[in-house]
N, C-alpha and C. Protein backbone atom coordinates (compact mmCIF):
# COMPACT_ATOMS: atom_id res chain seq x y z
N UNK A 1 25.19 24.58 72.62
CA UNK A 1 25.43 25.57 71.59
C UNK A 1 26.53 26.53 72.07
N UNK A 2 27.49 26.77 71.45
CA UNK A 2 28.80 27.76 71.51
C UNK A 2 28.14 29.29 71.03
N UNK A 3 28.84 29.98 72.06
CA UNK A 3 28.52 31.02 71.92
C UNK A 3 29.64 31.71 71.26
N UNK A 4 29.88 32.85 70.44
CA UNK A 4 30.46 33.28 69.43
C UNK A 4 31.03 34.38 70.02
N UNK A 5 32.59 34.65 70.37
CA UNK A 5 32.80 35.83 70.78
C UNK A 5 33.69 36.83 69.38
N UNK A 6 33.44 38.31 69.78
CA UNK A 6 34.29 38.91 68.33
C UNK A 6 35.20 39.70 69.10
N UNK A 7 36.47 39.56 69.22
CA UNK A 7 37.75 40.56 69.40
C UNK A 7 37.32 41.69 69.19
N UNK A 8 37.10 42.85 70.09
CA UNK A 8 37.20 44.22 69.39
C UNK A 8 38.18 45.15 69.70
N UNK A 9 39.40 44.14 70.23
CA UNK A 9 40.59 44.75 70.31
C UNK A 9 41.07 45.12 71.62
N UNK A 10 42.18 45.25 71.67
CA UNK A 10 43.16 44.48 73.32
C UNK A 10 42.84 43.77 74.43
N UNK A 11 42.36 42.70 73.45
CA UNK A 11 42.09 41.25 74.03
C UNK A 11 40.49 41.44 74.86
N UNK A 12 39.80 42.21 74.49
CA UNK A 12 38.62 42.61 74.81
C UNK A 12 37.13 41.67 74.60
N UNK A 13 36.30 41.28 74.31
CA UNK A 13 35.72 40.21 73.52
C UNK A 13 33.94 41.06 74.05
N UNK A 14 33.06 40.43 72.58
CA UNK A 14 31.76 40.65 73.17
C UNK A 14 31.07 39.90 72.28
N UNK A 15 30.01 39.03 72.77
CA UNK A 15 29.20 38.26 71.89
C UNK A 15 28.25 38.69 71.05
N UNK A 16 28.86 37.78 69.97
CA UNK A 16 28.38 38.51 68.61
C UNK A 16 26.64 38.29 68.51
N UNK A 17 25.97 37.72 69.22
CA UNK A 17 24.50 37.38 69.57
C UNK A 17 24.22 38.59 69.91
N UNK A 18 24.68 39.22 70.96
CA UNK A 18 24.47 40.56 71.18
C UNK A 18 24.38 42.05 70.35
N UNK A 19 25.27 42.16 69.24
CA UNK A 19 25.36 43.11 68.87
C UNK A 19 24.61 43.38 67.93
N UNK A 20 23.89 44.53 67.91
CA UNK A 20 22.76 44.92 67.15
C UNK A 20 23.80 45.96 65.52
N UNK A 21 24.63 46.82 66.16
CA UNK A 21 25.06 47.66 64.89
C UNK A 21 26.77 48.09 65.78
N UNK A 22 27.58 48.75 64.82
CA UNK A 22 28.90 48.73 64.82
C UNK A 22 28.54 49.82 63.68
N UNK A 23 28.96 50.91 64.53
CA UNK A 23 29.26 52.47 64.22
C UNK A 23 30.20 53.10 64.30
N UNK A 24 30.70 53.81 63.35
CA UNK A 24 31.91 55.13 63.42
C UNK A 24 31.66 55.94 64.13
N UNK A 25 32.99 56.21 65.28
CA UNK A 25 32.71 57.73 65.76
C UNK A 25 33.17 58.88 64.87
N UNK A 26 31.99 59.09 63.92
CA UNK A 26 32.43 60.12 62.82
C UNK A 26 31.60 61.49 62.79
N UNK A 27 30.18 60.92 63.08
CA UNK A 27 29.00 61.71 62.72
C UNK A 27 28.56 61.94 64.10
N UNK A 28 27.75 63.01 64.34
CA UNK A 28 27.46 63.79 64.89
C UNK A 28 26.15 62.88 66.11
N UNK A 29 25.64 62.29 65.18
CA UNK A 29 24.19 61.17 66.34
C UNK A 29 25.09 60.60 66.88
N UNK A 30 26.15 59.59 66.24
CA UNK A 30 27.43 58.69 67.21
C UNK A 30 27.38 59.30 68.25
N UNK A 31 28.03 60.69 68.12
CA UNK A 31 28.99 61.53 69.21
C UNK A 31 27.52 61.64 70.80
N UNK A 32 26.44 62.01 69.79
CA UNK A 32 25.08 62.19 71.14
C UNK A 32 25.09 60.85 71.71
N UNK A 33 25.06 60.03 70.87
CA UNK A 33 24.61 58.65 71.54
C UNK A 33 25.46 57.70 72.50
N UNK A 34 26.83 58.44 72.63
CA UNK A 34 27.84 58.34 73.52
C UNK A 34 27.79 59.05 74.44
N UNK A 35 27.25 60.44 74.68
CA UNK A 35 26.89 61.28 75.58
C UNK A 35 25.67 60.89 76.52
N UNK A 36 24.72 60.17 75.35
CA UNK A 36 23.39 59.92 76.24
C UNK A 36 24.41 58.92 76.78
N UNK A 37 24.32 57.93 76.68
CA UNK A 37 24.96 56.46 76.96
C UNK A 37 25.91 57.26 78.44
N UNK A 38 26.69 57.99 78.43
CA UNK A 38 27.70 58.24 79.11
C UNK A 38 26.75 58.62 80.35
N UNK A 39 25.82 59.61 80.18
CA UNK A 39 24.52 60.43 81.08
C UNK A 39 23.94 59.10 81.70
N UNK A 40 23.75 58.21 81.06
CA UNK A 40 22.85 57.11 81.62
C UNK A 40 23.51 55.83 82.60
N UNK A 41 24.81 56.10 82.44
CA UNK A 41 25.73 54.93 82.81
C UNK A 41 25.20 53.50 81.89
N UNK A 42 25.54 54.23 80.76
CA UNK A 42 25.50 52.28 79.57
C UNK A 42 26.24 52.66 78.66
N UNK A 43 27.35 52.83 78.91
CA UNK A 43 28.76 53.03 78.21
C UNK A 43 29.74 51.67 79.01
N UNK A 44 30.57 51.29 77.60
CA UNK A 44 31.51 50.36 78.40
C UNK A 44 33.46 50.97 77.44
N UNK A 45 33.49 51.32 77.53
CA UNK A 45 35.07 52.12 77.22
C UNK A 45 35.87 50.64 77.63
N UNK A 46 35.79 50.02 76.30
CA UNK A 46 37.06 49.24 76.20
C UNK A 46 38.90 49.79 75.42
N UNK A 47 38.44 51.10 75.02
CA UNK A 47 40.13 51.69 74.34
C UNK A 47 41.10 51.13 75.11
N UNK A 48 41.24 51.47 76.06
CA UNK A 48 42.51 51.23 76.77
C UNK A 48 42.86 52.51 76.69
N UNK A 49 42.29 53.69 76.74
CA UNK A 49 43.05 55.00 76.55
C UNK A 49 43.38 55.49 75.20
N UNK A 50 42.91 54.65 74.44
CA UNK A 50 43.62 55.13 72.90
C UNK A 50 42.11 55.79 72.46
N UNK A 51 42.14 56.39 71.04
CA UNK A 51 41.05 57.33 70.81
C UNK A 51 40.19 56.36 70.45
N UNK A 52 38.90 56.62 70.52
CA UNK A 52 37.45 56.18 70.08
C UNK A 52 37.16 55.88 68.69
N UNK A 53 36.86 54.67 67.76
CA UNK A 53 36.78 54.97 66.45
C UNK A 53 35.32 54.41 66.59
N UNK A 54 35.23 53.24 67.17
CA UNK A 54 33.71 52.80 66.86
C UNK A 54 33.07 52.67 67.83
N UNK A 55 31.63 52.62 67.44
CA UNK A 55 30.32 52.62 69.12
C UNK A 55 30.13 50.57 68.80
N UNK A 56 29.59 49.90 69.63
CA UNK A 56 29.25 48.85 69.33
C UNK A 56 27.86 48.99 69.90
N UNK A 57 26.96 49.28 69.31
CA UNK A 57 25.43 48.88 70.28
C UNK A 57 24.98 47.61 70.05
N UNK A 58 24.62 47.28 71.51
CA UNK A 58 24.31 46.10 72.51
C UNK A 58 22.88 45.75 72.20
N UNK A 59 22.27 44.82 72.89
CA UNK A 59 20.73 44.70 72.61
C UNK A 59 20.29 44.34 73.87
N UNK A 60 21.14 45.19 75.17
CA UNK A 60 21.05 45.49 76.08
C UNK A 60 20.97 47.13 76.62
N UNK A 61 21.07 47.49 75.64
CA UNK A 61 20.68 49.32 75.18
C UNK A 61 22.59 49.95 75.63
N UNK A 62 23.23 48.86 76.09
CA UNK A 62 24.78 49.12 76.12
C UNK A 62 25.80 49.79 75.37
N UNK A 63 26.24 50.44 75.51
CA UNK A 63 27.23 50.95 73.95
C UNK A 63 28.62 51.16 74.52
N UNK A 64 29.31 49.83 73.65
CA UNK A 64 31.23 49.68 73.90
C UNK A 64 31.70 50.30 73.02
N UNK A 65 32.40 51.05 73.77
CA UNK A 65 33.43 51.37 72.63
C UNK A 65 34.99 51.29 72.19
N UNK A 66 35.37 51.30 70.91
CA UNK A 66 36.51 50.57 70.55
C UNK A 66 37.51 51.19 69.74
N UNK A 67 38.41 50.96 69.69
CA UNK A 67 39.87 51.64 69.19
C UNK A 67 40.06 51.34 67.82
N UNK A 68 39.13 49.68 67.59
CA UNK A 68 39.58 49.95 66.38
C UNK A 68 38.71 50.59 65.31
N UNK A 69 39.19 50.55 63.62
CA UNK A 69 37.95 51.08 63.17
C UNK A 69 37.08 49.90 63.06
N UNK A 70 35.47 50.49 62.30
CA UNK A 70 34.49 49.98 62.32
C UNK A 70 34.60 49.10 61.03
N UNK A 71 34.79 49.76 60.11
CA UNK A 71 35.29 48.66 59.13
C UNK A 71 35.65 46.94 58.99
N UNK A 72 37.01 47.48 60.07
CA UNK A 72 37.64 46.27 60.52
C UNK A 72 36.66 44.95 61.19
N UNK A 73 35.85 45.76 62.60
CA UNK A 73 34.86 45.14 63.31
C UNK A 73 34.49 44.44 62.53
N UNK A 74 33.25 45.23 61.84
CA UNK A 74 32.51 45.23 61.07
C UNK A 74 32.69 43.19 60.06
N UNK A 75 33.83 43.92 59.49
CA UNK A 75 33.63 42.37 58.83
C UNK A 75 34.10 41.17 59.39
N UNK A 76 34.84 41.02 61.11
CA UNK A 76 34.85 40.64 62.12
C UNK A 76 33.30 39.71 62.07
N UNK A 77 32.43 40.64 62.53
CA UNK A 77 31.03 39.87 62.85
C UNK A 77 30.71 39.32 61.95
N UNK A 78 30.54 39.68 60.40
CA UNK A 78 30.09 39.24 59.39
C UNK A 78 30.84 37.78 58.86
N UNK A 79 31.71 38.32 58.74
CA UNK A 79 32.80 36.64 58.31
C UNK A 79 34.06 36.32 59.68
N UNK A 80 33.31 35.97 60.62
CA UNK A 80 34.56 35.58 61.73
C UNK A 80 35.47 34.74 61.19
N UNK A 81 35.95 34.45 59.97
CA UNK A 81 37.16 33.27 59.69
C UNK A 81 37.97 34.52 59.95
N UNK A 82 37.79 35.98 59.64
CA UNK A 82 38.39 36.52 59.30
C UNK A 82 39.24 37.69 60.97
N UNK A 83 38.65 37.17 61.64
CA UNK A 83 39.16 37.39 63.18
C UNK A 83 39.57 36.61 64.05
N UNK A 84 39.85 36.97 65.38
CA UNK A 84 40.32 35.87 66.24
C UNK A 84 38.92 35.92 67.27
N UNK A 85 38.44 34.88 67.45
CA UNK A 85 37.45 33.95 67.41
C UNK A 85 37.45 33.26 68.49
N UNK A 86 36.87 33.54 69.82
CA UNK A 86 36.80 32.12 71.08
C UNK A 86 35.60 31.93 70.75
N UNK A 87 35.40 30.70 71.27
CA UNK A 87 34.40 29.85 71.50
C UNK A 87 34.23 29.63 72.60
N UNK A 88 32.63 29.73 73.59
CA UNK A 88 32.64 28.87 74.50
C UNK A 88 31.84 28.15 74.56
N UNK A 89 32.53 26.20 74.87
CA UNK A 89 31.13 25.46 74.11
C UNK A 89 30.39 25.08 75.65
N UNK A 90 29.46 24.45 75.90
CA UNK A 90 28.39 23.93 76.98
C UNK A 90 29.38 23.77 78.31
N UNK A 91 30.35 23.15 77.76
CA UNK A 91 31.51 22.71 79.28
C UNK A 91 31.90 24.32 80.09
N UNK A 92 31.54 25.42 79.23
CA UNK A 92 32.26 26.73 80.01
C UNK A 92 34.08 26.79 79.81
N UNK A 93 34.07 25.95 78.54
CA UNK A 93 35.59 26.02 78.46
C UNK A 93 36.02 26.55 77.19
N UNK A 94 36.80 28.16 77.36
CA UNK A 94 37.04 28.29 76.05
C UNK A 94 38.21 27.78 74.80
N UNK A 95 37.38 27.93 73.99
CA UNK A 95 38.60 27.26 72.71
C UNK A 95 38.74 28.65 71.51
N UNK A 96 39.65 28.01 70.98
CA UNK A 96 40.55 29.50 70.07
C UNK A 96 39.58 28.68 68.69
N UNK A 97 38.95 29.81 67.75
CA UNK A 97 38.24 28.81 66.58
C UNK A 97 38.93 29.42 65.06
């Protein structure tokens, strides 16, 4: 079985099995739940330095966060035709899908 990865931007990747919710950093719980996360060491800061738009929570209690918006993500996970898409199948070898 291939596991499903989703781009969340500069060449970053996280499996979409994993992700529980894909949040805006807009509202005010976001902003705590980046703080706890940050307090706890289960933050993963994929920006690259650019500003924060979305949280990705993990179902590893993890929270990445990403440059782009959530929107975008968002329908990323839902309809991957609509992103760029690895695959990795049983061999451990990835393919572009």
């Amino acid at each position: 079985m291939a596991t499903t990865f989703i781009n969340i931007g500069f060449h970053n990747f996280i499996a979409a099995n994993r992700i529980i919710s894909v949040v805006p950093l807009k509202t005010a719980i976001s902003k705590r739940m980046v703080s706890e996360a940050k307090r706890n060491g289960l933050i993963i800061d994929m920006t690259h330095g650019r500003k924060t738009r979305t949280l990705i929570v993990m179902d590893n209690k993890y929270i990445a966060l990403s440059a782009i918006a959530s929107e975008n993500l968002g329908g990323r996970v839902v309809d991957p035709r609509n992103s760029q898409i690895s695959k990795i199948n049983p061999a451990g070898e990835m393919s572009r899908g």
